[in-house]
Protein backbone atom coordinates (compact mmCIF):
# COMPACT_ATOMS: atom_id res chain seq x y z
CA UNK A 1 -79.39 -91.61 26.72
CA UNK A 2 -80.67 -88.87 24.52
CA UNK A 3 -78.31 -85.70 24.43
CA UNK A 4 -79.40 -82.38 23.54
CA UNK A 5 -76.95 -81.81 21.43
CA UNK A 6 -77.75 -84.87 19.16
CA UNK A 7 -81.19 -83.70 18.87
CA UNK A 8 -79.76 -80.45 18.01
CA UNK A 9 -78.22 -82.00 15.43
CA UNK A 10 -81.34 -84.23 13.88
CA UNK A 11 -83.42 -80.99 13.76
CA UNK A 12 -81.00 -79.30 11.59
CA UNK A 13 -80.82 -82.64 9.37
CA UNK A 14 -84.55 -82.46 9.33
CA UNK A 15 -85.04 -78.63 8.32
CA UNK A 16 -81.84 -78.97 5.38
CA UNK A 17 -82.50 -82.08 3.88
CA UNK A 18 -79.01 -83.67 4.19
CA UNK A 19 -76.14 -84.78 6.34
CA UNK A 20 -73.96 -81.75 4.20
CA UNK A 21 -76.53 -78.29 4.84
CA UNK A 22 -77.21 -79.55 8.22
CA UNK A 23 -72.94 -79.38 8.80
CA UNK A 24 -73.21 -75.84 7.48
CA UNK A 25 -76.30 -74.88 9.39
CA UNK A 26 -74.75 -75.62 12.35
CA UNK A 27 -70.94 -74.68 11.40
CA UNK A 28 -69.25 -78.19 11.68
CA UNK A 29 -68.34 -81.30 9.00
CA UNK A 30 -70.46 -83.61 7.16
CA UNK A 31 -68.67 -86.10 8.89
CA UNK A 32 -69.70 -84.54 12.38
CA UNK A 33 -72.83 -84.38 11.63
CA UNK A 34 -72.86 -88.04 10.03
CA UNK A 35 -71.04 -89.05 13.46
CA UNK A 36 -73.74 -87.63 15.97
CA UNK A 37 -76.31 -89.31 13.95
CA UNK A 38 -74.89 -92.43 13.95
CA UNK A 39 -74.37 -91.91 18.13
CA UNK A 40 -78.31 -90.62 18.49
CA UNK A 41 -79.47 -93.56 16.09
CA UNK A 42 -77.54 -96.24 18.82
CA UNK A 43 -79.00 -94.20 21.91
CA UNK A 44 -83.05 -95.14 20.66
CA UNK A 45 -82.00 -98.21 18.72
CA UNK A 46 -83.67 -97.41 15.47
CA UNK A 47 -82.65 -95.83 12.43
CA UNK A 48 -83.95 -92.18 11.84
CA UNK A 49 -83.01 -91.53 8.19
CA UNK A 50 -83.16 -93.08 5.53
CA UNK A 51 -81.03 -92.10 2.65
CA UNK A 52 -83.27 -91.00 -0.68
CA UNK A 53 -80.21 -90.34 -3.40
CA UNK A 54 -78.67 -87.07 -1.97
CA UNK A 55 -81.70 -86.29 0.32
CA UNK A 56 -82.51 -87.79 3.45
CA UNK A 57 -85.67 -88.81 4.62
CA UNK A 58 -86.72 -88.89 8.55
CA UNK A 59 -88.44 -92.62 9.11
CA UNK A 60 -91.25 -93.09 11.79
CA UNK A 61 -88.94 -92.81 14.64
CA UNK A 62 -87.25 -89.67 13.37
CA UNK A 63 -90.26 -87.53 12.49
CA UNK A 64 -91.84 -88.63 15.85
CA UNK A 65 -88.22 -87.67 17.63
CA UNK A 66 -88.00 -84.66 15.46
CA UNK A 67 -92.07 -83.22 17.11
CA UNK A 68 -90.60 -83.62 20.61
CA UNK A 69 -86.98 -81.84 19.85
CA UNK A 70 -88.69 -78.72 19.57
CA UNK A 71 -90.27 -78.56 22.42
CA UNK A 72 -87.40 -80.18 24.44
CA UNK A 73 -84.98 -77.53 23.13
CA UNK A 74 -87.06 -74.87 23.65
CA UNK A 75 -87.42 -76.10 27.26
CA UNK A 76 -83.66 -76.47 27.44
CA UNK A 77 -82.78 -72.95 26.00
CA UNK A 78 -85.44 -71.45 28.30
CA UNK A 79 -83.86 -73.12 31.58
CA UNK A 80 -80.34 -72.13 30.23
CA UNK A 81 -81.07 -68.80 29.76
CA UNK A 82 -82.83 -68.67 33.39
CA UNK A 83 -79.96 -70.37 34.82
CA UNK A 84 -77.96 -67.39 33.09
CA UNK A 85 -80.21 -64.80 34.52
CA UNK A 86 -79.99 -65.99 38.26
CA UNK A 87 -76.09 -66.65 38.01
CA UNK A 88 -75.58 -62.84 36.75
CA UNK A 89 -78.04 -61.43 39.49
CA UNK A 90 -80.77 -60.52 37.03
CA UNK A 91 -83.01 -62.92 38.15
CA UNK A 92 -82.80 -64.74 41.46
CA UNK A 93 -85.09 -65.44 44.80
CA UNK A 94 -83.75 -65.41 48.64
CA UNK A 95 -85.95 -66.47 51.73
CA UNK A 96 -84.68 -64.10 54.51
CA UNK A 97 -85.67 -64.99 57.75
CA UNK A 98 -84.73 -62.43 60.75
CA UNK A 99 -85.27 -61.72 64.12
CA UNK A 100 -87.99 -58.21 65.07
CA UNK A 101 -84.86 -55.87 65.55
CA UNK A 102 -82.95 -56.87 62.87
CA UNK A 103 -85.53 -56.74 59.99
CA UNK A 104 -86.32 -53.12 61.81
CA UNK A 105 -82.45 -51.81 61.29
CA UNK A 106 -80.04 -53.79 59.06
CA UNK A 107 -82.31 -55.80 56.53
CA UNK A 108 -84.42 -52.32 54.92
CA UNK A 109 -80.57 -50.80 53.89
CA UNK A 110 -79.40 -54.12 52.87
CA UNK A 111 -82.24 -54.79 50.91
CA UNK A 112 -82.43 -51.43 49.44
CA UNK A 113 -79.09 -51.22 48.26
CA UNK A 114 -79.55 -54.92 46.99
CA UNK A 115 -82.59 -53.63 44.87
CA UNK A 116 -80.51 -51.19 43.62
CA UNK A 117 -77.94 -53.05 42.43
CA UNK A 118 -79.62 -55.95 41.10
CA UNK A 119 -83.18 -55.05 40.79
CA UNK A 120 -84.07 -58.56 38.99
CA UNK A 121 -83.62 -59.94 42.50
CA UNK A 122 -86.54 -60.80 44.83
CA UNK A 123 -85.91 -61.66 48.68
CA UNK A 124 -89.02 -62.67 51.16
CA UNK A 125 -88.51 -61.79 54.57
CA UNK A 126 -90.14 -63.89 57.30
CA UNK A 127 -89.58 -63.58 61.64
CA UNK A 128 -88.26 -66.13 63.49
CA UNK A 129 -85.90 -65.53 66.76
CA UNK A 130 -83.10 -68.28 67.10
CA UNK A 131 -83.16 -71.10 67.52
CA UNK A 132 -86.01 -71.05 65.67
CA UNK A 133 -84.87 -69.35 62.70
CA UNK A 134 -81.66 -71.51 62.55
CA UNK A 135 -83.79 -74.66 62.63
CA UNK A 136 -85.85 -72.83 59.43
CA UNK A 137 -82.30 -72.81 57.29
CA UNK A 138 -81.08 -76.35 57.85
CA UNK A 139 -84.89 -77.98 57.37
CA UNK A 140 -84.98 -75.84 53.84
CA UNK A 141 -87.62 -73.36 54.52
CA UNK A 142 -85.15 -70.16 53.91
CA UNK A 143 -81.81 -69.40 52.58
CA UNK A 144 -80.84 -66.38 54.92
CA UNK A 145 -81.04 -66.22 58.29
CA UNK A 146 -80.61 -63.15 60.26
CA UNK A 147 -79.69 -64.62 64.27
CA UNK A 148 -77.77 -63.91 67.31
CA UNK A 149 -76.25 -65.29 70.03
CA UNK A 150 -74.94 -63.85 73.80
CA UNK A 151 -71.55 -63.57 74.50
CA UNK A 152 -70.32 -66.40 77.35
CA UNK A 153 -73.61 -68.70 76.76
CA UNK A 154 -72.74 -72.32 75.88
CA UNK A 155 -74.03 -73.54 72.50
CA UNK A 156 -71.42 -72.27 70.37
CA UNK A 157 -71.05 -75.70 68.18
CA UNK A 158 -74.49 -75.06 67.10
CA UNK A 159 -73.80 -73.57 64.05
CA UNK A 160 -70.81 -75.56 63.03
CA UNK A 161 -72.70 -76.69 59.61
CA UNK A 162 -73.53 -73.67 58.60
CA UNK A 163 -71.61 -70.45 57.35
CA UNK A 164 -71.24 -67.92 59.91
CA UNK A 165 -71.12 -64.25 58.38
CA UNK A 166 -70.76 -62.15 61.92
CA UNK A 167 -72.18 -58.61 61.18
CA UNK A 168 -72.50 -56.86 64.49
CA UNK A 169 -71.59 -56.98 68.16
CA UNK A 170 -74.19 -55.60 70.13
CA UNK A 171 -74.31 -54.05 73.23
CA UNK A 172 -77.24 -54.31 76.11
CA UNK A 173 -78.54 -51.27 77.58
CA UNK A 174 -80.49 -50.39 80.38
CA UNK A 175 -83.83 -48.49 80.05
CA UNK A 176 -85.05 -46.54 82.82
CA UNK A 177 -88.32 -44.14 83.41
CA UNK A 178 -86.95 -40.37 82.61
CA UNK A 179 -87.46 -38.85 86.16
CA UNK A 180 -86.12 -42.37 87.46
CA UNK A 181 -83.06 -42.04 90.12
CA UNK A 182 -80.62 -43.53 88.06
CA UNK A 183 -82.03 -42.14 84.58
CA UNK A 184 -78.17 -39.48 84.36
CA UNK A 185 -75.88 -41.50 84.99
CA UNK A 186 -73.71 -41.99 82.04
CA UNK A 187 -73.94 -46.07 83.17
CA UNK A 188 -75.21 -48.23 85.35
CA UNK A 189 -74.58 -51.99 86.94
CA UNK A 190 -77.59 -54.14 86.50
CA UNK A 191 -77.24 -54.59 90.70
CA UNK A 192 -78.36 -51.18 91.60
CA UNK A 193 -81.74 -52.10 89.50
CA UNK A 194 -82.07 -55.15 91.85
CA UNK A 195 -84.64 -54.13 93.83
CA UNK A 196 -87.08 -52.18 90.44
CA UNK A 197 -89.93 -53.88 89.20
CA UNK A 198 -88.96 -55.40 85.63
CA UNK A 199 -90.63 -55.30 81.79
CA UNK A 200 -88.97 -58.19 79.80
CA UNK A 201 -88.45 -58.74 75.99
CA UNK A 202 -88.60 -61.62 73.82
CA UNK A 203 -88.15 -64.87 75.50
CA UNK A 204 -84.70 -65.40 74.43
CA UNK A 205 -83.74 -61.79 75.98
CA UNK A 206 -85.89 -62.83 79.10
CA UNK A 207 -84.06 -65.50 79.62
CA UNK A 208 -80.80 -63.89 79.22
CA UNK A 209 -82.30 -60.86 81.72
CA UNK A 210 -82.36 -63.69 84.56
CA UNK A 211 -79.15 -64.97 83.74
CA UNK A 212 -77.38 -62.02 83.83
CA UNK A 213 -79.25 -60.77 86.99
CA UNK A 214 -78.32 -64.18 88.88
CA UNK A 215 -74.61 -63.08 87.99
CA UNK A 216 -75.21 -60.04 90.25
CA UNK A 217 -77.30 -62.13 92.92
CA UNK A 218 -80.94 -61.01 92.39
CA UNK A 219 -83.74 -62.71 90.39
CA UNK A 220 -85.49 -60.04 89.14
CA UNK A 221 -89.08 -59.11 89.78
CA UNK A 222 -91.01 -59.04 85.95
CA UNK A 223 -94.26 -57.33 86.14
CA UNK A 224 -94.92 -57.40 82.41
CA UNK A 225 -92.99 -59.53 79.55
CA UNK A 226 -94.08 -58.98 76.06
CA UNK A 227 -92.18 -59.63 72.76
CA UNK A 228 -92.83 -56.00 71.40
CA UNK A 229 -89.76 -53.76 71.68
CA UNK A 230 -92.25 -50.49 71.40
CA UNK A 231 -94.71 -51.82 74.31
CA UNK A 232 -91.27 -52.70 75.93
CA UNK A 233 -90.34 -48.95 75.72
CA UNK A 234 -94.04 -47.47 76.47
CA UNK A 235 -94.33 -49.60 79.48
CA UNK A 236 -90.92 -47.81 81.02
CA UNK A 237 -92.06 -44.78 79.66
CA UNK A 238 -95.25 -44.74 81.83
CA UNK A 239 -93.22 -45.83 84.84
CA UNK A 240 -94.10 -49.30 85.44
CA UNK A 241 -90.55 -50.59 85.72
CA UNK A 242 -86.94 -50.60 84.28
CA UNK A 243 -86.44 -52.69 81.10
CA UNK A 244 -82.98 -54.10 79.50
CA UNK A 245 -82.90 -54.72 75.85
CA UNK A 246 -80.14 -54.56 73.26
CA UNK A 247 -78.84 -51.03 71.70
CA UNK A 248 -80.14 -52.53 68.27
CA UNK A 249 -83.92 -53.14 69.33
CA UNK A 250 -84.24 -49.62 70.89
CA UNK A 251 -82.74 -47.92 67.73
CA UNK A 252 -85.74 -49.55 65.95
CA UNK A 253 -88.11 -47.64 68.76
CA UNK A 254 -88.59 -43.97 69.79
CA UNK A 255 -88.04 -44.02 72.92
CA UNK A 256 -90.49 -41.39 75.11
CA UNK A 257 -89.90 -40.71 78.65
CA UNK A 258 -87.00 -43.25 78.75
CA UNK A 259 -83.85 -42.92 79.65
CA UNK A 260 -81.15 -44.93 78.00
CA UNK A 261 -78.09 -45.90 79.78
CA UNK A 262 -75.19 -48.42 79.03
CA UNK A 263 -74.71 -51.58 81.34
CA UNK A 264 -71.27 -52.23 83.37
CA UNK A 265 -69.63 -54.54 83.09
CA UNK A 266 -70.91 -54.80 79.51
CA UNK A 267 -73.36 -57.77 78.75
CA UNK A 268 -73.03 -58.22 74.43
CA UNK A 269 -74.46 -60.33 72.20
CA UNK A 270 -73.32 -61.51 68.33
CA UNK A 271 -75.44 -60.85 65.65
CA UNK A 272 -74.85 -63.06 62.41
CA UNK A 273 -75.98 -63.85 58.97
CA UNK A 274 -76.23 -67.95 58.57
CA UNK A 275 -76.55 -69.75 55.38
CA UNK A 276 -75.51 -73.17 54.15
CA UNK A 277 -72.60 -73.76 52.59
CA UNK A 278 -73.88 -74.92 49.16
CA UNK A 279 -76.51 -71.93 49.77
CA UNK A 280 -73.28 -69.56 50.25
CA UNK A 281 -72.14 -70.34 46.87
CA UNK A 282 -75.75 -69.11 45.35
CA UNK A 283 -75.02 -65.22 43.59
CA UNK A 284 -78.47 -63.81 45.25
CA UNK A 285 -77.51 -65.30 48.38
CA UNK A 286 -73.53 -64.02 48.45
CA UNK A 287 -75.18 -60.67 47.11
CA UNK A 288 -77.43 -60.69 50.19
CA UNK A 289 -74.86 -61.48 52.63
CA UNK A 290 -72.52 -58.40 51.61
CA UNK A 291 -75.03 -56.11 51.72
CA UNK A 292 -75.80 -57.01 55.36
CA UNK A 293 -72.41 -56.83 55.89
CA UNK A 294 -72.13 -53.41 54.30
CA UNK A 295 -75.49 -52.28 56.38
CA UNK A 296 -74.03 -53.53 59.31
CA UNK A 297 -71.05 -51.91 59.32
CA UNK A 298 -73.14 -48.49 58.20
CA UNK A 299 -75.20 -49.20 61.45
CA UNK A 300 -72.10 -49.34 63.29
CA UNK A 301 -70.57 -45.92 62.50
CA UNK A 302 -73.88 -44.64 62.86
CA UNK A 303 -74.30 -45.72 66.73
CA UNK A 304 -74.60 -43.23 68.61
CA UNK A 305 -72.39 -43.04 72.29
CA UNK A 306 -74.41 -40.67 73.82
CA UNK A 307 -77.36 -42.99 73.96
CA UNK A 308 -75.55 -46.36 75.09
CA UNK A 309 -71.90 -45.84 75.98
CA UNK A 310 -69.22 -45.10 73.88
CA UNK A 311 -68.50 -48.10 71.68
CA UNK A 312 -71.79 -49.61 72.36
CA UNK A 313 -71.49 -51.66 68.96
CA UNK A 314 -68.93 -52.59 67.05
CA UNK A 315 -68.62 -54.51 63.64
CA UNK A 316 -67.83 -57.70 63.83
CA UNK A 317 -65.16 -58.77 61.39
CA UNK A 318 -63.85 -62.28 59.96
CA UNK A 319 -66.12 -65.60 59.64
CA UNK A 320 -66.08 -68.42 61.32
């Protein structure tokens, strides 16, 4: 096997002339450099100098050698110094793939203040709800995804592969028409909406809306289901129905005519950044992950308790 630092060594030969200028070219013995020869010569089995009184001459072998070294080394230092770049965050690529609400709220600060601190770093972003965007990260089509889970729902060995960076827990809220009955009270329970007609969210959230409407004994009645937040919100707004969605999707809306108001007992789920473990270990990634940690816990002291509840999201701290 050819090493680099053998051919290194026969380029230096080649440009001095001898076994002795090479050594101080490169700041080493005559004997080290007579040594690596020797152990280059036995890797291609053939000699590549000849000796010519105190000169050496390159043979066949070592001139033809000698054309590809330079291009090989250049190729080498290029790579290295790449390599270099990306490991100190001045170079560096991360496919982020996150859910509608998320890449609305958390990703634009994280990725701001990830700019800003390493500008030679470039991250995609790409929308995918869960599980979706958790089967994208283990098949190798991101590095980052941005996913949630409900509190009490089974599935929780799911993501036992991966690393689990939990950002935020957030809170469900109940949006209601502005002149609607129930649109002042400071909360709500999802029973007394029993009998409203319903808009639902995403599929995941639909499915969750069911669930936790079975828990009070009613199957709701859903009039309209769409997967965007804002028709979500403009639908309520004109009176069609009563909506629930999380705090975090309608902080990513302006709510018109609606009237937010928290859910009791409180329905929650998880939000999380998911990467793999060799992927955690990547600078851009780990430089990705704490600045949606650091966004997340800015969104967090931002919530507002007037609008959901007091306490309607907390950070979620630790990893699992």
């Amino acid at each position: 096997m050819i090493e680099a630092r053998h051919l290194r060594v026969l380029r230096a030969v080649a440009t001095a002339g001898s076994f002795s200028a090479a050594a101080r070219e490169l700041g080493c013995t005559q004997p080290a450099v007579s040594q690596q020869m020797k152990a280059l010569e036995a890797s291609v089995g053939t000699p590549l100098v000849v000796r010519a009184g105190r000169e050496i001459r390159l043979t066949q072998a070592g001139e033809a050698l000698v054309r590809h070294a330079a291009g090989i080394l250049a190729g080498l230092t290029a790579a290295e110094e790449e390599v270099a770049a990306i490991a100190g965050l001045r170079a560096g690529r991360v496919r982020l793939v996150s859910f509608p609400s998320g890449s609305s709220t958390l990703v634009p600060t994280a990725l701001a203040a990830l700019r800003a601190a390493h500008p030679g770093t470039r991250v995609s972003l790409e929308e995918a709800e869960p599980p979706r965007s958790v089967a994208m990260l283990r098949e190798g089509d991101c590095d980052l995804a941005l996913a949630f889970r409900y509190e009490g729902t089974a599935g929780a060995e799911e993501w036992d592969d991966l690393v689990v960076r939990p950002l935020l827990t957030d809170r469900l809220v109940a949006l209601l028409p502005e002149r609607h009955r129930l649109a002042r009270g400071a909360s709500l329970a999802i029973g007394d909406l029993a009998d409203e007609p319903w808009i639902a969210g995403c599929p995941r959230c639909r499915g969750r809306l069911v669930e936790v409407c079975a828990g009070a004994g009613f199957t709701p009645r859903i009039d309209f289901a769409t997967d965007d937040y804002p028709a979500v919100v403009g639908l309520v707004g004109a009176g069609l129905g009563v909506a629930v969605l999380p705090q975090l999707a309608v902080e990513s809306v302006r709510p018109r005519r609606v009237r937010v108001v928290a859910l009791e007992p409180a329905v929650r789920r998880q939000i999380v950044a998911l990467t793999l473990p060799d992927l955690a270990q990547v600078p851009a990634v780990a430089a990705t992950l704490e600045q949606l940690t650091r966004a997340a816990q800015g969104a967090a002291r931002g919530a507002a308790p007037g609008v959901a509840g007091k306490g309607a999201r907390e950070t979620a701290r630790g990893e699992q």
